[in-house]
Protein backbone atom coordinates (compact mmCIF):
# COMPACT_ATOMS: atom_id res chain seq x y z
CA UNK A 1 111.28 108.57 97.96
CA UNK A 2 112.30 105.45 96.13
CA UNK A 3 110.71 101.75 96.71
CA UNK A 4 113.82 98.99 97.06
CA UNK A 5 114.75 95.82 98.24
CA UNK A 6 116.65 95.19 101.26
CA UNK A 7 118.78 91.62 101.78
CA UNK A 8 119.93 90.40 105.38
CA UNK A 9 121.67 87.74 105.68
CA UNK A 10 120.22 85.45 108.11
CA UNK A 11 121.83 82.06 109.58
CA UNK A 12 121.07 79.93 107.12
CA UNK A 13 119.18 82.11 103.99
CA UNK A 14 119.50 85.60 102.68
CA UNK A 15 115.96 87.01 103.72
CA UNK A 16 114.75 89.89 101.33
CA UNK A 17 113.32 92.66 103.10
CA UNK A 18 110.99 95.15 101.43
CA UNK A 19 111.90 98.53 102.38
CA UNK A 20 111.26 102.30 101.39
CA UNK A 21 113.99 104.41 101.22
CA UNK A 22 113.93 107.94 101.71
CA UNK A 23 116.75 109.93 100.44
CA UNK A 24 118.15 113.78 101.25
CA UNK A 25 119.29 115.62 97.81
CA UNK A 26 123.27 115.49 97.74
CA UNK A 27 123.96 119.42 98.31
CA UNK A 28 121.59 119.24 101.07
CA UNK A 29 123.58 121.82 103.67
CA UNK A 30 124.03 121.14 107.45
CA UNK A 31 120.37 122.09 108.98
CA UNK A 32 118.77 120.28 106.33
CA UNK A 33 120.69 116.93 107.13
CA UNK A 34 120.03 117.71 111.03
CA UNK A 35 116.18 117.96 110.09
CA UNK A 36 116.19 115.14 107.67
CA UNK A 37 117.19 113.12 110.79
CA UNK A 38 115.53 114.78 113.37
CA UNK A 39 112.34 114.04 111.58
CA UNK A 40 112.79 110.39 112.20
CA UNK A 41 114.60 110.18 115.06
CA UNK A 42 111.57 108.77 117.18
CA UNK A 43 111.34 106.06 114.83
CA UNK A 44 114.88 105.33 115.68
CA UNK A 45 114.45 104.99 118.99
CA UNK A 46 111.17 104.61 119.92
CA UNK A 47 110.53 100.53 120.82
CA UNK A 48 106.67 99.91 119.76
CA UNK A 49 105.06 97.96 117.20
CA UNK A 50 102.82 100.70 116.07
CA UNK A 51 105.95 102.74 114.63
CA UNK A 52 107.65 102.73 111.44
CA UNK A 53 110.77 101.07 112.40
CA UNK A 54 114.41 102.66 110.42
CA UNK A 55 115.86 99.59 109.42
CA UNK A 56 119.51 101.50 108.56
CA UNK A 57 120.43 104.95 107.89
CA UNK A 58 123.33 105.73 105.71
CA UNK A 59 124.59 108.80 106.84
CA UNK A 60 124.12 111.42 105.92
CA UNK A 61 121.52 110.64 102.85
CA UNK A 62 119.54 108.24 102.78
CA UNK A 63 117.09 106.40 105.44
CA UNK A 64 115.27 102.94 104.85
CA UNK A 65 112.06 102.24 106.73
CA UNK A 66 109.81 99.05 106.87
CA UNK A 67 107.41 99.06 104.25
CA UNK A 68 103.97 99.48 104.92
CA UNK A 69 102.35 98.28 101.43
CA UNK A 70 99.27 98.58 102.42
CA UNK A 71 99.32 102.27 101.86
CA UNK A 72 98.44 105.44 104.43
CA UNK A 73 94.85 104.96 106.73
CA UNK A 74 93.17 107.97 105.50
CA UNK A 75 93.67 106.43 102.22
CA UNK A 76 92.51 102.90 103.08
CA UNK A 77 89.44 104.46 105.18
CA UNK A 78 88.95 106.42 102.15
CA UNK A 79 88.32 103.55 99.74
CA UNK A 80 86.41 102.27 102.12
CA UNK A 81 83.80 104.84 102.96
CA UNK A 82 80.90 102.59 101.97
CA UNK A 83 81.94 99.97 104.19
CA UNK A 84 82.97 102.03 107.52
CA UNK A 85 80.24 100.71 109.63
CA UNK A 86 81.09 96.82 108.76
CA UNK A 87 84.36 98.29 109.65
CA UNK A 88 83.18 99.46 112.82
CA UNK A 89 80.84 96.97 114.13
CA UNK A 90 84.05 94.03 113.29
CA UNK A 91 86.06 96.30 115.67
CA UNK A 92 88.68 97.45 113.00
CA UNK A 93 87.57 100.81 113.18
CA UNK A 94 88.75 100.89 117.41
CA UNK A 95 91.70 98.55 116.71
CA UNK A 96 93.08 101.31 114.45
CA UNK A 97 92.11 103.97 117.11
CA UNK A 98 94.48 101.70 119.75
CA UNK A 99 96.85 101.53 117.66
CA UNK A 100 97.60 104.91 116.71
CA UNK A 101 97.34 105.91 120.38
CA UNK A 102 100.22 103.24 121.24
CA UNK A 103 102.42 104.08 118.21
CA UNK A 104 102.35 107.92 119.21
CA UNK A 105 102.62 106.44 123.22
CA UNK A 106 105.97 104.67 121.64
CA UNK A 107 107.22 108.53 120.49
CA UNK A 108 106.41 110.07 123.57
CA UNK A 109 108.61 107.93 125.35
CA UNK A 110 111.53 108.79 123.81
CA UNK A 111 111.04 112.35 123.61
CA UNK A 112 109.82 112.22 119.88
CA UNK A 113 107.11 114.47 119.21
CA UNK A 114 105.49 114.08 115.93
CA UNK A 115 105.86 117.48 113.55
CA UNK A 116 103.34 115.91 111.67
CA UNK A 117 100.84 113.71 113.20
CA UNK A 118 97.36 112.73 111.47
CA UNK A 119 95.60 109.72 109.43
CA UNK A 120 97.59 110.20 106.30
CA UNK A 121 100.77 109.86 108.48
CA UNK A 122 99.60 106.17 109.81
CA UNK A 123 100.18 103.25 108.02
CA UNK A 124 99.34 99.67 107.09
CA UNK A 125 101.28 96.51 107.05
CA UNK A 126 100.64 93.57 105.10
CA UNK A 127 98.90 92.06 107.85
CA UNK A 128 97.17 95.83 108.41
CA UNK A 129 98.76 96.65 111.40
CA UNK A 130 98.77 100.72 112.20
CA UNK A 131 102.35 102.05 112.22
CA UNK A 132 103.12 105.94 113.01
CA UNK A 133 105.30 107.91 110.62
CA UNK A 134 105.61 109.54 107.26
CA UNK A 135 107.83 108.49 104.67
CA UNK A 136 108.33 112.02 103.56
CA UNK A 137 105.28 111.82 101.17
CA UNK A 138 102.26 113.11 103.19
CA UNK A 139 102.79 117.16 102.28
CA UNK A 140 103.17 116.20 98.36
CA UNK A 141 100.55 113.98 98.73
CA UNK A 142 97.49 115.63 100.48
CA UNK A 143 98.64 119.13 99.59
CA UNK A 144 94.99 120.63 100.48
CA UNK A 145 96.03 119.99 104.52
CA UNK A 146 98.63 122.24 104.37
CA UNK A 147 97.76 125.80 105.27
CA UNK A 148 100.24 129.00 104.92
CA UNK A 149 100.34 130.81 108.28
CA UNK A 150 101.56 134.19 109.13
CA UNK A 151 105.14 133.38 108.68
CA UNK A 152 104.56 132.25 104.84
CA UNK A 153 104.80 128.51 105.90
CA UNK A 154 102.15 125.65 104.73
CA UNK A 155 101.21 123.75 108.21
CA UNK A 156 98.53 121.13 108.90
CA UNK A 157 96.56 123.81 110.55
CA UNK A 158 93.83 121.56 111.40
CA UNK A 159 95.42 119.52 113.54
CA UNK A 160 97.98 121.78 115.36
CA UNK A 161 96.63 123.45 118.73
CA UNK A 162 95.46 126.91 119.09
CA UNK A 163 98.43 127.86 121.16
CA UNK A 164 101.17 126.47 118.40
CA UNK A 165 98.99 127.97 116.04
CA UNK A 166 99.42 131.30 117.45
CA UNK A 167 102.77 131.34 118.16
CA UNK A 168 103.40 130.26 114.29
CA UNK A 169 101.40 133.33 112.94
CA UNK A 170 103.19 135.86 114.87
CA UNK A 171 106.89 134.47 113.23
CA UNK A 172 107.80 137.02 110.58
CA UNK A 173 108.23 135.93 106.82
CA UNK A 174 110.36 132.90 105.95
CA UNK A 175 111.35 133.41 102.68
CA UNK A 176 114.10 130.98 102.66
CA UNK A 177 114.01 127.29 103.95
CA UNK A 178 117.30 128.27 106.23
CA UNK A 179 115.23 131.12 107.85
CA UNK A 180 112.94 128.18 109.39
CA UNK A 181 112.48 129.01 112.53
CA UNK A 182 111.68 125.63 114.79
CA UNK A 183 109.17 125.79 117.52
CA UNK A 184 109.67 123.11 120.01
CA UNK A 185 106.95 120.77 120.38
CA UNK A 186 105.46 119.09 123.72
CA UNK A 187 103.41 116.11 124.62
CA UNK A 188 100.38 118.04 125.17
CA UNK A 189 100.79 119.63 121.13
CA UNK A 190 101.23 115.90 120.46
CA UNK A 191 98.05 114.93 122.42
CA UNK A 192 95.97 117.58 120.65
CA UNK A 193 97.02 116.18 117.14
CA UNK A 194 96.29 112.44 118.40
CA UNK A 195 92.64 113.84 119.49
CA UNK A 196 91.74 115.39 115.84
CA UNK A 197 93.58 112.01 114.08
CA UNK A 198 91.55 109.74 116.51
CA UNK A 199 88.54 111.59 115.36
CA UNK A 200 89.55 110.99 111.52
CA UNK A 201 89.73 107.51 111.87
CA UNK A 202 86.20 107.90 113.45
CA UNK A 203 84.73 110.16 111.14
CA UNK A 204 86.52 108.80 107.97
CA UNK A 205 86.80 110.41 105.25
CA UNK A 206 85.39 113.59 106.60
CA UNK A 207 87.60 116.43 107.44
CA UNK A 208 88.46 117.66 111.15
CA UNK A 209 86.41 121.43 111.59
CA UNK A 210 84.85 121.07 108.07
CA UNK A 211 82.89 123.87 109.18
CA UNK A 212 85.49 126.14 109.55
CA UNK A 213 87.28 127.53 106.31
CA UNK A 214 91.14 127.23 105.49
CA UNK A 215 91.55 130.91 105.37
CA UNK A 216 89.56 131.45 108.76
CA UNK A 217 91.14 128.45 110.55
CA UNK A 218 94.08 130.01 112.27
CA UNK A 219 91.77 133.38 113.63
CA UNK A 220 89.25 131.13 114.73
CA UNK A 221 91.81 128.97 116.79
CA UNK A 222 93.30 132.46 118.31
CA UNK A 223 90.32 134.26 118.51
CA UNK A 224 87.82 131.44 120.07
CA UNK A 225 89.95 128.61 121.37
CA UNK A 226 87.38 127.43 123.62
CA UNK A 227 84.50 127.05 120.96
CA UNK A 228 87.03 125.50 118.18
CA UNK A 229 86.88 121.50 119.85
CA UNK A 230 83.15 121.45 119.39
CA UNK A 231 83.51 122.71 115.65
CA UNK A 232 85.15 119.74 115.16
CA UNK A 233 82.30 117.56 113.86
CA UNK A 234 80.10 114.33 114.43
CA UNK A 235 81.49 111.24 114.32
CA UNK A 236 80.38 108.50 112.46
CA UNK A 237 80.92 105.54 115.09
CA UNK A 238 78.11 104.41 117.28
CA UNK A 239 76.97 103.26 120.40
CA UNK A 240 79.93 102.24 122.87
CA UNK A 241 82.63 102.76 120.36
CA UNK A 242 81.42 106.02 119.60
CA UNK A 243 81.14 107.11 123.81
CA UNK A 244 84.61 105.68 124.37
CA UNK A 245 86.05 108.17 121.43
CA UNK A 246 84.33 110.88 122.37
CA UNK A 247 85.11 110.67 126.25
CA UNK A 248 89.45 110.59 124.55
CA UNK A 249 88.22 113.66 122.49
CA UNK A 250 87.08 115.56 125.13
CA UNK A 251 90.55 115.38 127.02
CA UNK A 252 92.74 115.72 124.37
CA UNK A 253 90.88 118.65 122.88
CA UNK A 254 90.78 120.81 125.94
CA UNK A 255 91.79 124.07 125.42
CA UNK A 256 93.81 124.66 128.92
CA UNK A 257 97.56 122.48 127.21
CA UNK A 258 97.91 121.58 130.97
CA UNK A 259 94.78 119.99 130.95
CA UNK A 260 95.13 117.64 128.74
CA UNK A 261 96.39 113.49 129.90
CA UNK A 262 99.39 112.42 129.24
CA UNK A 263 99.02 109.71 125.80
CA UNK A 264 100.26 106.70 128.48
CA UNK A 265 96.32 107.39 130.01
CA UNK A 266 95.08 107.50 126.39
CA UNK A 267 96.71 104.39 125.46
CA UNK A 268 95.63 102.74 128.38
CA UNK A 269 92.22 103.59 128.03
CA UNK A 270 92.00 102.36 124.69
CA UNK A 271 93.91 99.22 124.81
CA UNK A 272 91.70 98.03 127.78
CA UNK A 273 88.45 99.20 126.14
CA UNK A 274 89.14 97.62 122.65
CA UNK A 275 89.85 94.16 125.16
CA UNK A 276 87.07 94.44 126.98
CA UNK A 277 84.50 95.11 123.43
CA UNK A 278 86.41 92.38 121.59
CA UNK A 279 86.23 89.91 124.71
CA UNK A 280 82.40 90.58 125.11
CA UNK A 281 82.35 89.90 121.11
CA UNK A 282 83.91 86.38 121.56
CA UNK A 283 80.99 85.60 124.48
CA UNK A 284 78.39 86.12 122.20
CA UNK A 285 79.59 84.56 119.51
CA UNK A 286 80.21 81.24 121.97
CA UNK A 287 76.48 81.66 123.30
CA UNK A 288 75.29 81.67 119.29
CA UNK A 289 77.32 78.66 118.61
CA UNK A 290 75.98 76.94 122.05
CA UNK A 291 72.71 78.01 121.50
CA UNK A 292 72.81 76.83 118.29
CA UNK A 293 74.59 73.48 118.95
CA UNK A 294 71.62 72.97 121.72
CA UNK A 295 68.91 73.79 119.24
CA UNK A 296 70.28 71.15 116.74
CA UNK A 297 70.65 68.37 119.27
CA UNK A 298 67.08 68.66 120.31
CA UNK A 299 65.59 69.16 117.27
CA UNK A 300 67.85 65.92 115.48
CA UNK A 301 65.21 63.08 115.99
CA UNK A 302 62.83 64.25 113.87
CA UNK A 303 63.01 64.66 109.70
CA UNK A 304 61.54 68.05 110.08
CA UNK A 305 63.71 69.59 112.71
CA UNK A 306 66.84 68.03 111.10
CA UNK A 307 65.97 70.11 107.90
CA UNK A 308 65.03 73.21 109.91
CA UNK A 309 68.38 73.17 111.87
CA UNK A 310 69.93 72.87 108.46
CA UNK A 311 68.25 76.04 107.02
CA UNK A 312 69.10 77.98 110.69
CA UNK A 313 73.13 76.78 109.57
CA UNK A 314 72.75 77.84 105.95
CA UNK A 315 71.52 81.40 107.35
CA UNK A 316 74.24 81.68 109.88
């Protein structure tokens, strides 16, 4: 993956666009061109503003995305481990929770279901906006979330679902990339993987089933699918934010695939309840800011209560 520069010409000026462009090795044969644009097909068509948009593709090599400078959200949430629950109580902490769920809504729309769905496949924009996709950089990047199954290849075991995890174990050896065998994925695998990145972004920067060992991961999702959501750890969101996460966990982590909501009910959820907290938010900061205003008119005859309203301003 290369960093560039992208110019369009606009009406009047040439606007430069900063892009990241992904590009396919030259002797790449036929299935590895179809997967190379498979992978971001969603982001193709899917029409959301929480997805990395493809800005061109020249066949059959190279792909350029929006940039997201701002760099992946397990990243960012990583830096900012000290300051999660300022985070939290400013309502970033939920935004990014909407956000994700809408982006991976966006996918499901168009068919696209996410190979690879989790916090270090989210992104930031300059203005720190959440956009879903991977520039290709996640598996080189956070190596340690990348398990070898049964059939020799490295998956993000911790966030697939006990019943794609089984299937992948039982797939004989792949030595060779062309031997790939490709398992389709549904809405309800998607849904699982949206649960356990919801829960990163609310947990940040611990790690999904800590509990459970790499080695042991994939028997314990076969073996005891029913215990393995509640292994998945506390979060470290409180109060109402903390409830309304939870109540999404317990849905998309059910065990029974055709139990689990479609994302559209997810997204719904979320995108009302982050409203609703950020609305109540905006009363009470209008009842300080009256209460306050009331307090200094009253108190604005006097020498004494003009300097105490000053000192209840400075503290604000």
């Amino acid at each position: 993956m290369v960093k560039a520069v992208l110019t369009t010409q606009g009406a009047h000026t040439a606007d430069p666009i900063p892009v990241v462009a992904q590009m396919l090795k030259e002797d790449a044969d036929s299935a590895e061109q179809r997967r190379f644009l498979e992978a971001t097909r969603g982001s193709r068509l899917a029409n959301g503003a929480n997805v990395i948009r493809v800005v061109a593709t020249c066949l059959p090599f190279i792909q350029l995305f929006e940039s997201c400078p701002m760099g992946d959200v397990k990243s960012y949430l990583g830096h900012m481990a000290e300051d999660f629950m300022t985070l939290a109580e400013r309502g970033i902490i939920m935004r990014f929770c909407k956000e994700i769920a809408c982006g991976v809504h966006a996918l499901h729309e168009v068919g696209a279901i996410p190979e690879d769905l989790a916090l270090r496949c989210c992104h930031l924009t300059q203005d720190m906006t959440v956009k879903v996709g991977d520039f290709g950089l996640a598996r080189a990047t956070y190596i340690e979330d990348y398990v070898p199954v049964g059939s020799g290849e490295h998956l993000p075991v911790r966030w697939l679902p006990p019943e794609l995890l089984e299937i992948y174990d039982q797939l004989p050896d792949q030595e060779d990339e062309n031997d790939r065998v490709e398992i389709p994925r549904t809405r309800k695998h998607g849904v699982w993987s949206l649960g356990v990145t919801l829960w990163e972004a609310a947990s940040a920067p611990n790690r999904p089933f800590n509990a459970v060992a790499d080695s042991a991961f994939v028997l314990t999702a076969k073996t005891a699918p029913l215990t393995l959501a509640a292994q998945i750890g506390p979060l470290r969101l409180e109060g109402a934010d903390a409830e309304a996460i939870q109540s999404v966990l317990e849905l998309c982590l059910r065990p029974d695939a055709n139990a689990r909501p479609d994302c559209d009910r997810l997204r719904s959820y979320l995108d009302d309840f982050y409203s609703s907290r950020m609305a109540a938010k905006e009363d009470a900061s209008l009842q300080r800011r009256s209460r306050k205003s009331s307090s200094s008119s009253s108190s604005s005859s006097s020498p004494e209560g003009e300097n105490e309203g000053d000192d209840n301003s400075a503290c604000d």
